[in-house]
Protein backbone atom coordinates (compact mmCIF):
# COMPACT_ATOMS: atom_id res chain seq x y z
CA UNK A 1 101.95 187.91 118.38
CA UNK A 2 98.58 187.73 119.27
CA UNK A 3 96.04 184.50 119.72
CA UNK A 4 93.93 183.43 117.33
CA UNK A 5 90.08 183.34 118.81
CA UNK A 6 87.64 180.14 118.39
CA UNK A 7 84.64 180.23 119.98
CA UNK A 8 82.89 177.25 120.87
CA UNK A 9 78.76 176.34 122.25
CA UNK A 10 77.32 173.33 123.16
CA UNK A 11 73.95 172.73 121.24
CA UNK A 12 72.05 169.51 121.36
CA UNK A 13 69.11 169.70 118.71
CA UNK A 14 68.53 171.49 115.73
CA UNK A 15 65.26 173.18 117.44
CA UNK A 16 65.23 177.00 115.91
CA UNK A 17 65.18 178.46 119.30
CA UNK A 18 68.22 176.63 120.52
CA UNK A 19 70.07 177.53 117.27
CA UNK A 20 69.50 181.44 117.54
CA UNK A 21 70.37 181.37 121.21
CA UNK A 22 73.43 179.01 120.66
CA UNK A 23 74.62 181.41 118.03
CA UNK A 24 74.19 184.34 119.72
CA UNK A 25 76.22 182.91 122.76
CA UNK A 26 78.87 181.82 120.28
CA UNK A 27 79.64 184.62 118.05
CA UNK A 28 79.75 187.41 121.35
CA UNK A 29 83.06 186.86 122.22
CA UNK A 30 83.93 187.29 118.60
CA UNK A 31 82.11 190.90 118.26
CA UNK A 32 79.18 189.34 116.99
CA UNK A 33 77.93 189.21 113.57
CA UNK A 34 77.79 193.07 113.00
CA UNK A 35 82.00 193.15 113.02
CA UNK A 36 82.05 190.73 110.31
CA UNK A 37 79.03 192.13 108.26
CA UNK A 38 78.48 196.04 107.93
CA UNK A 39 75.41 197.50 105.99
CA UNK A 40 75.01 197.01 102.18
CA UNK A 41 77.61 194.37 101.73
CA UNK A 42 77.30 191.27 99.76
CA UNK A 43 77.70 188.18 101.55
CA UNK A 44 77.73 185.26 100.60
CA UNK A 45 77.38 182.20 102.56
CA UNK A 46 79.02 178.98 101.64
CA UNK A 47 77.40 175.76 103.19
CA UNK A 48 78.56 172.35 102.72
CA UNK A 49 76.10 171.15 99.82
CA UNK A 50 77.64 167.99 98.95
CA UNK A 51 75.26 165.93 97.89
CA UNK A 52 71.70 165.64 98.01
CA UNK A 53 70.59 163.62 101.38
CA UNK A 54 68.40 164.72 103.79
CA UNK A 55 69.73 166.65 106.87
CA UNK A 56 69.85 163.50 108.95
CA UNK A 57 72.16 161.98 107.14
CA UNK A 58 74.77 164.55 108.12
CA UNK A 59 76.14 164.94 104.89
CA UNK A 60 75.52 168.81 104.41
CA UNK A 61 75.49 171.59 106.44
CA UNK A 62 71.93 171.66 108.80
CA UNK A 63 69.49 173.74 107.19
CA UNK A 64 68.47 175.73 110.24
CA UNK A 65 72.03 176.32 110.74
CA UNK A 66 72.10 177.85 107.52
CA UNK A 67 68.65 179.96 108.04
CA UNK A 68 69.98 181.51 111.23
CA UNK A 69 73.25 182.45 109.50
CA UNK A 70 71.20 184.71 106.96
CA UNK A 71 69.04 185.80 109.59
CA UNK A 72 72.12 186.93 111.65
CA UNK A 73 73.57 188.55 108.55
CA UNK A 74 70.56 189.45 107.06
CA UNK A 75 70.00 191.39 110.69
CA UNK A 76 73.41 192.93 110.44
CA UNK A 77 72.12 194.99 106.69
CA UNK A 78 73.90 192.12 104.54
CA UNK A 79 72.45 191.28 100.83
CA UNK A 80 72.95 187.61 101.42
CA UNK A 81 73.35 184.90 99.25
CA UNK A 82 73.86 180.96 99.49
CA UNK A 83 75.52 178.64 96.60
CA UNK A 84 77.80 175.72 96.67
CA UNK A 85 78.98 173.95 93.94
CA UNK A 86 77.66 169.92 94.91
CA UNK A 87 79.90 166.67 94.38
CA UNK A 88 77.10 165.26 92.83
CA UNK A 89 73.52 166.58 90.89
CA UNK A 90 72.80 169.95 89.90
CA UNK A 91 72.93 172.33 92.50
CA UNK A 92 69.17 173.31 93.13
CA UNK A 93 67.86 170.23 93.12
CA UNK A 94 70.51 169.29 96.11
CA UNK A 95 69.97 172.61 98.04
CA UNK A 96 66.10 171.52 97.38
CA UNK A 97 66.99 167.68 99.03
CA UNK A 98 69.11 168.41 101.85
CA UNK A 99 66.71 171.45 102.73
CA UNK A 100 68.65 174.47 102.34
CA UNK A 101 66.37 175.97 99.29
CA UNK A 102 63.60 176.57 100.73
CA UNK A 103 65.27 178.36 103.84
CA UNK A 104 66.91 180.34 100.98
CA UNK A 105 63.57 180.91 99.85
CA UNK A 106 61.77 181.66 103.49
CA UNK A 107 64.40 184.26 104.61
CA UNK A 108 63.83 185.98 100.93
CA UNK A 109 67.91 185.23 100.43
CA UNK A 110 69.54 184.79 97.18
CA UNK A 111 70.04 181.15 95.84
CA UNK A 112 73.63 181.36 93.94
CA UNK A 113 74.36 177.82 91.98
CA UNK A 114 77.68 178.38 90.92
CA UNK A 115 77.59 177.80 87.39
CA UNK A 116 79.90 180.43 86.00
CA UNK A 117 83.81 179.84 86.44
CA UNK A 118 86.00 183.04 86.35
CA UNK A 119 89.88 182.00 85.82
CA UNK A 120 91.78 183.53 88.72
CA UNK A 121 95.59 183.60 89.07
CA UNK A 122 97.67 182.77 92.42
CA UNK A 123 100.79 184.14 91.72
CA UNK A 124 103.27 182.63 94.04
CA UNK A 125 100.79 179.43 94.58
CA UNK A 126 100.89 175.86 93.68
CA UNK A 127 98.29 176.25 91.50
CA UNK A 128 98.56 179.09 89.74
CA UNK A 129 95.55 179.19 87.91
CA UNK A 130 92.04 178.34 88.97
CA UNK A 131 88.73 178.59 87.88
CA UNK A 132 86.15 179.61 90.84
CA UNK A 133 82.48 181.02 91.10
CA UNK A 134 82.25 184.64 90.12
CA UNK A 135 79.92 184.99 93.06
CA UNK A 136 82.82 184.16 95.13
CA UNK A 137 84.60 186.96 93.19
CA UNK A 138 81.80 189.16 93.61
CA UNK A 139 81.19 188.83 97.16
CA UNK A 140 82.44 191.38 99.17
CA UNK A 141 82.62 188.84 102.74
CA UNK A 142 82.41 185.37 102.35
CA UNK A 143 80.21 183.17 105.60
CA UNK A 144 81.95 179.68 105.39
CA UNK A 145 79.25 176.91 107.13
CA UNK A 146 81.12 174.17 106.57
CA UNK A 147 80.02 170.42 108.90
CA UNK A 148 82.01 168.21 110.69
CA UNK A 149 82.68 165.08 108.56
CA UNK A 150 85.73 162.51 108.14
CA UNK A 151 87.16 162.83 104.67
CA UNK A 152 88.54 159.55 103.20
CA UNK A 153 91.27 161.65 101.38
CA UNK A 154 92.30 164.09 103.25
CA UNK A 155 91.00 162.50 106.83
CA UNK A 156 88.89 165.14 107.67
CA UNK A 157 86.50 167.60 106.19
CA UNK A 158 86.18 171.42 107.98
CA UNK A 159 86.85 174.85 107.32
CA UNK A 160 89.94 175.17 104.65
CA UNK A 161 88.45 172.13 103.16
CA UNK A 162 84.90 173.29 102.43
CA UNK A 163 86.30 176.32 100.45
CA UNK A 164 86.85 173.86 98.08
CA UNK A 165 83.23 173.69 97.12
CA UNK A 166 84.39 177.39 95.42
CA UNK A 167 85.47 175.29 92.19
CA UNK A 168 82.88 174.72 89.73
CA UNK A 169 81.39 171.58 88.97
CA UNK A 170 84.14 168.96 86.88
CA UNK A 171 86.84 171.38 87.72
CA UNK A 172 87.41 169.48 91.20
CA UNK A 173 88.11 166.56 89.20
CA UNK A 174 90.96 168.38 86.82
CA UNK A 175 92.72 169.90 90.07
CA UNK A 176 92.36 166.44 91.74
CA UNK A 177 94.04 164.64 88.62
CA UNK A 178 96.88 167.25 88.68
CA UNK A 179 97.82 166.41 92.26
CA UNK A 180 97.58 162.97 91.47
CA UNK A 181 98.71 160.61 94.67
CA UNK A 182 100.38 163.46 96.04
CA UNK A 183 98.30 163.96 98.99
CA UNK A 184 100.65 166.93 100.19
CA UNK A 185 100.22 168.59 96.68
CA UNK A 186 96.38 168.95 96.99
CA UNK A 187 96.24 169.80 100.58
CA UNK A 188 98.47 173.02 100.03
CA UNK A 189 96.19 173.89 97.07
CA UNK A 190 93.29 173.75 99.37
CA UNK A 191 94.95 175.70 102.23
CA UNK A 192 95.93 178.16 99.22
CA UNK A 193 92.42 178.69 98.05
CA UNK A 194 91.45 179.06 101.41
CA UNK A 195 93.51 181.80 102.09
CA UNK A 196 93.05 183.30 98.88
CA UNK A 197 89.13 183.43 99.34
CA UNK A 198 89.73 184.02 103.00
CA UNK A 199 85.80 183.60 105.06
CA UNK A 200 85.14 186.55 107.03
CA UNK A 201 84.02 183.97 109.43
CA UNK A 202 83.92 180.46 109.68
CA UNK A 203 80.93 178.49 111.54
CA UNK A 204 81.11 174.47 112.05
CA UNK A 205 78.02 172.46 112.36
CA UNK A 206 79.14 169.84 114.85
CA UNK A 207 76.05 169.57 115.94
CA UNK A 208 75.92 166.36 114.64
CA UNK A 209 78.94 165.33 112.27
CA UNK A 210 79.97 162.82 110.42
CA UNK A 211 82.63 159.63 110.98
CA UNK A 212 83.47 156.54 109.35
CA UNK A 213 84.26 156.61 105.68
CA UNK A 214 83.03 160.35 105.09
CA UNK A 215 82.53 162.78 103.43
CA UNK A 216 79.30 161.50 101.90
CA UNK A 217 78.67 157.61 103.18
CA UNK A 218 80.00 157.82 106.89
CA UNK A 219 77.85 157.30 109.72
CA UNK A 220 76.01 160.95 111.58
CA UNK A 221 77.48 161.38 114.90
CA UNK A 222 75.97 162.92 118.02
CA UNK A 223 78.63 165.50 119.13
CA UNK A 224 76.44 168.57 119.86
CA UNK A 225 78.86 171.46 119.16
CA UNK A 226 79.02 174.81 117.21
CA UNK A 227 82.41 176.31 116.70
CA UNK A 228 83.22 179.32 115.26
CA UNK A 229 86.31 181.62 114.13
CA UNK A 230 87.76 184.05 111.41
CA UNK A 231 90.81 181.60 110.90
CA UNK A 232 89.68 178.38 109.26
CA UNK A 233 92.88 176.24 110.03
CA UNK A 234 92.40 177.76 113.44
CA UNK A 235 88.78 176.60 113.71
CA UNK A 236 89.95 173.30 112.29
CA UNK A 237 92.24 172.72 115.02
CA UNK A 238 89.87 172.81 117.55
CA UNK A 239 87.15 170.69 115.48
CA UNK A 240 89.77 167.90 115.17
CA UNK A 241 91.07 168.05 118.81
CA UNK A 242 87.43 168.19 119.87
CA UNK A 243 87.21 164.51 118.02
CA UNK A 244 90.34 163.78 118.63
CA UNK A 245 91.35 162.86 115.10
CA UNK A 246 95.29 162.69 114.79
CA UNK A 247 97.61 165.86 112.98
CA UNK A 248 99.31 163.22 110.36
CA UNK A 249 95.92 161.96 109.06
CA UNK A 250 94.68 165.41 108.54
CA UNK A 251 96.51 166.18 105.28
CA UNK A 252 95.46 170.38 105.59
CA UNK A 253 96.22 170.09 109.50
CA UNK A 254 99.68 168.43 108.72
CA UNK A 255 100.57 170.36 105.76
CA UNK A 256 99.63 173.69 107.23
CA UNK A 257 102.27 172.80 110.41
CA UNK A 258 104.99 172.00 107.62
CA UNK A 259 104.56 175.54 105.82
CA UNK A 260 104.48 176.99 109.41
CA UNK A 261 100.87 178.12 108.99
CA UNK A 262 99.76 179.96 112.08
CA UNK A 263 96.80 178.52 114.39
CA UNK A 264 97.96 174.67 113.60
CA UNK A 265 98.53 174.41 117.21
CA UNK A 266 96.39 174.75 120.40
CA UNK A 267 98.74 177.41 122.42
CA UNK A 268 98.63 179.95 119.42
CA UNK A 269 94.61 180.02 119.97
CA UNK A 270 92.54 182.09 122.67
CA UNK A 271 89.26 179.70 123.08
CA UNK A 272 85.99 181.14 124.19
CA UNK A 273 82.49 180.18 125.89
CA UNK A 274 81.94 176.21 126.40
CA UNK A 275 85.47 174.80 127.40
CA UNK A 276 87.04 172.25 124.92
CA UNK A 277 87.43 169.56 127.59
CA UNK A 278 83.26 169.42 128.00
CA UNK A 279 83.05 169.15 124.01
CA UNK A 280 86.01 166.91 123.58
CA UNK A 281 84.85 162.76 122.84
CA UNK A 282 87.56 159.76 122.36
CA UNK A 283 84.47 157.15 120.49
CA UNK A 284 84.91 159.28 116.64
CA UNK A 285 85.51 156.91 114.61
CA UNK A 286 87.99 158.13 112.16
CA UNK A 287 88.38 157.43 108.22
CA UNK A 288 90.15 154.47 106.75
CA UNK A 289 93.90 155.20 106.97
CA UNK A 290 94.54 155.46 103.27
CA UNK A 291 98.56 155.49 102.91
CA UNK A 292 101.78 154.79 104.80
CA UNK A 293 104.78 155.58 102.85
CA UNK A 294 107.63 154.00 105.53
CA UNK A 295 110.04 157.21 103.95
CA UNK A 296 110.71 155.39 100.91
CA UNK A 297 111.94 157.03 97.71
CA UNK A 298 109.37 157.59 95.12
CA UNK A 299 110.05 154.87 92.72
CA UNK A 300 109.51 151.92 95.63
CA UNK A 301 106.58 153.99 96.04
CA UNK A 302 104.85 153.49 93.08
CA UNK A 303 106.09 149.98 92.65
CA UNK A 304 104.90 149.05 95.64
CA UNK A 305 101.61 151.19 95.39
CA UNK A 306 98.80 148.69 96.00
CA UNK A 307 100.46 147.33 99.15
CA UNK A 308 101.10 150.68 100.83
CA UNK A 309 98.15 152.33 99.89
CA UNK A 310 94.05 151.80 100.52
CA UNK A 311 92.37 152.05 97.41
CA UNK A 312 88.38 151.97 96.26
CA UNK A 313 86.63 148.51 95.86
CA UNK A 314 83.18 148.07 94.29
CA UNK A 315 80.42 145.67 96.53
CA UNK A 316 77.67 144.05 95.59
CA UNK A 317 75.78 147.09 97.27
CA UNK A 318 76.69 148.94 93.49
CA UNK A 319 73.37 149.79 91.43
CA UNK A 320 75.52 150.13 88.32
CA UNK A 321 74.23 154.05 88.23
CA UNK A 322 77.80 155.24 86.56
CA UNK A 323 78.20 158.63 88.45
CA UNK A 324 81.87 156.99 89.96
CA UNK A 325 83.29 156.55 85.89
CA UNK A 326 81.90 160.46 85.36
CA UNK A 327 83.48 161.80 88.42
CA UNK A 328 86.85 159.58 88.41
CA UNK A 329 89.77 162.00 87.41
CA UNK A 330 92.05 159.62 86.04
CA UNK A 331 88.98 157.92 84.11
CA UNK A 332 89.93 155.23 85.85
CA UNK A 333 86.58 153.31 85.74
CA UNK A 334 84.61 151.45 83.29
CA UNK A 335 81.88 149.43 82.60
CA UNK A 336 81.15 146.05 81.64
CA UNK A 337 78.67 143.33 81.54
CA UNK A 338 80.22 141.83 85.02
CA UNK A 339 79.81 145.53 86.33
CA UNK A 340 82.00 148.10 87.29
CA UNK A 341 85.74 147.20 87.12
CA UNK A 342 88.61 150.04 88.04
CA UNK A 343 91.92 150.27 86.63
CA UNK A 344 94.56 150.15 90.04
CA UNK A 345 97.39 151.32 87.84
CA UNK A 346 95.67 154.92 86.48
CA UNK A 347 93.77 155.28 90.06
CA UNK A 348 95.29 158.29 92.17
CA UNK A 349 93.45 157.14 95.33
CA UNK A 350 91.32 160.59 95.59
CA UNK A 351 88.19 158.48 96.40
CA UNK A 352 86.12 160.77 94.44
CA UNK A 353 84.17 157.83 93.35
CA UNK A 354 83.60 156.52 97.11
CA UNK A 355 82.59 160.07 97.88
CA UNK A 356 80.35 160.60 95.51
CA UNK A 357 78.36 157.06 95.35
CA UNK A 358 74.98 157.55 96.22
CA UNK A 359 74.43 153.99 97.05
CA UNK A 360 77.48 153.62 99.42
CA UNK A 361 78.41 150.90 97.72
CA UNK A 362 82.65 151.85 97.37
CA UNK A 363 84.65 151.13 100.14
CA UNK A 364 88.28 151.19 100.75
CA UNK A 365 90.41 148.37 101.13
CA UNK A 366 93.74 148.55 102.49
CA UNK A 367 96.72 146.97 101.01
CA UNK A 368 98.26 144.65 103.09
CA UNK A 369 101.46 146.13 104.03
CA UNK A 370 99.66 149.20 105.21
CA UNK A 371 96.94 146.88 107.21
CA UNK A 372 100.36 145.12 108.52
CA UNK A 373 101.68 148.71 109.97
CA UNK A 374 98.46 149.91 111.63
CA UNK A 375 98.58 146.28 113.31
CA UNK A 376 101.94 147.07 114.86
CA UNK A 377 101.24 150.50 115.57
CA UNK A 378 98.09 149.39 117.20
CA UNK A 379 100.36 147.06 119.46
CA UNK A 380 102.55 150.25 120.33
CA UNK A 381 99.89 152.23 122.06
């Protein structure tokens, strides 16, 4: 059977120059763009818009990352477009924020905001009926630009998971409260959709990424990198080696190996240009370890939920803006006159709301059985 390519390029700045040249470099032991794109096709490209922060924040995908993608494809004959579906805000006013509209706009590309959901079945699937963009329907290659980031639910954020962003608006939230706690659950939805709306090719901003309690309030990183590859768990494997984030606290990583997923593991990939050792960096700081389950059956589980388990907590930081009660699945989260309280018992632990805060003012807090077996595994090492 053969190896699954990655390509990876060192690339320090986000200076236009460096970009095209780093891309270039990247994408040639792939074939380069023109195997991926052929004349006349309709591509869309599908960057991380998660929220509307500038670029330096490291939230979304870098705009002249983004710009040199359509170029590329745009160079290649495609009829490109760009869309996302955001966390949070409408989707041209964060493409507008972050950047990314007015490349759309310079390179004479096609802005596509997602708002029209086409039910799709996945016979076979654990979910077997989504709703996603049409333009993802529509599309006939899909350019997945997904950044870097720690996820505080799944552990990490990368290629399988950005395909996510294919789900319209408050849909997230109805797939989210389906899976409930079940971590596992959501994960193989997500490596489902990903295979279902498979990317042509897959391109990581790493130029600078994102660690701490991520997706959308960690801290940007310096880790000047561009991957790229046609497989996303593939792609993802390298990304989280590179950072050296652990297989069990990468839910798509770890659930991929136990449904014997191919490119989960180093020796089933063929790496190209910069070598992995030159990229690689021990100081990420990873996300919050949200769970430990010590293998117990489900009902000790759930009775013992709140000391196994992280879960959100408001701080004083909180501006009382309301965007964590609309975006909580469960509708776990209300308001009083003291403030924002949250209901423990209906909470899933999806950290939607801690994700989505524009304030950064959620953070987790670990129960303390789970803070008592990170202590002793800390001791192990």
């Amino acid at each position: 059977m053969s190896l699954l390519p990655v390509s990876l390029q060192s690339l320090a700045d986000y200076n236009p120059a460096h970009v095209k040249n780093a891309l270039q470099l990247l994408l040639e032991p792939l074939g380069g763009i023109g195997c991926y794109v052929k004349p006349g096709q309709n591509v869309l490209i599908k960057p991380n818009l998660l929220s509307g922060k500038a670029p330096e924040k490291a939230v979304t995908t870098h705009p002249e990352i983004v710009r040199q993608v359509i170029l590329l494809a745009q160079g290649a004959g495609g009829i490109v477009s760009v869309g996302d579906s955001p966390g949070l805000g409408k989707p041209e006013s964060v493409a507008r924020k972050c950047g990314i509209l007015d490349v759309i706009k310079e390179t004479g590309a096609r802005f596509a905001p997602f708002e029209e959901s086409v039910p799709i079945n996945l016979k076979a699937a654990t979910f077997h009926n989504l709703e996603v963009a049409r333009e993802a329907l529509e599309a006939d290659i899909i350019i997945n630009l997904p950044k870097l980031k720690t996820h505080q639910m799944m552990g990490y954020t990368g290629a399988v998971k950005n395909l996510f962003g294919l789900v319209v608006g408050m849909r997230k939230a109805r797939l989210h409260l389906q899976a409930g706690t079940d971590k596992a659950f959501f994960a193989l939805m997500l490596l489902e959709l990903a295979e279902r709306f498979k990317p042509a090719l897959s391109i990581m901003d790493a130029v600078v990424g994102m660690e701490g309690d991520g997706p959308g309030n960690g801290d940007p990183v310096q880790l000047g990198a561009l991957l790229a590859s046609p497989h996303t768990v593939a792609l993802d494997t390298v990304a989280t080696a590179m950072v050296n984030l652990q297989e069990q606290h990468i839910w798509t990583q770890r659930v991929a190996r136990q449904t014997g997923r191919r490119g989960v593991s180093l020796h089933e990939l063929e790496l190209h240009g910069v070598p992995l050792a030159t990229l690689k960096t021990t100081r990420f700081r990873p996300a919050t370890n949200a769970d430990v389950n010590f293998g117990l059956p489900t009902p000790v589980k759930n009775l013992l939920k709140n000391a196994i388990t992280a879960q959100p907590e408001i701080t004083r930081d909180c501006q009382r803006c309301g965007h964590c009660i609309t975006h909580c699945p469960p509708q776990a989260m209300t308001q009083d006159a003291q403030g924002i309280k949250i209901d423990y018992g209906r909470c899933i632990r999806c950290f939607c709301c801690q994700e989505l805060c524009p304030y950064g003012a959620i953070i987790t807090q670990q129960g303390v059985l789970l803070r008592f077996a990170e202590f002793i595994q800390g001791r192990k090492r």
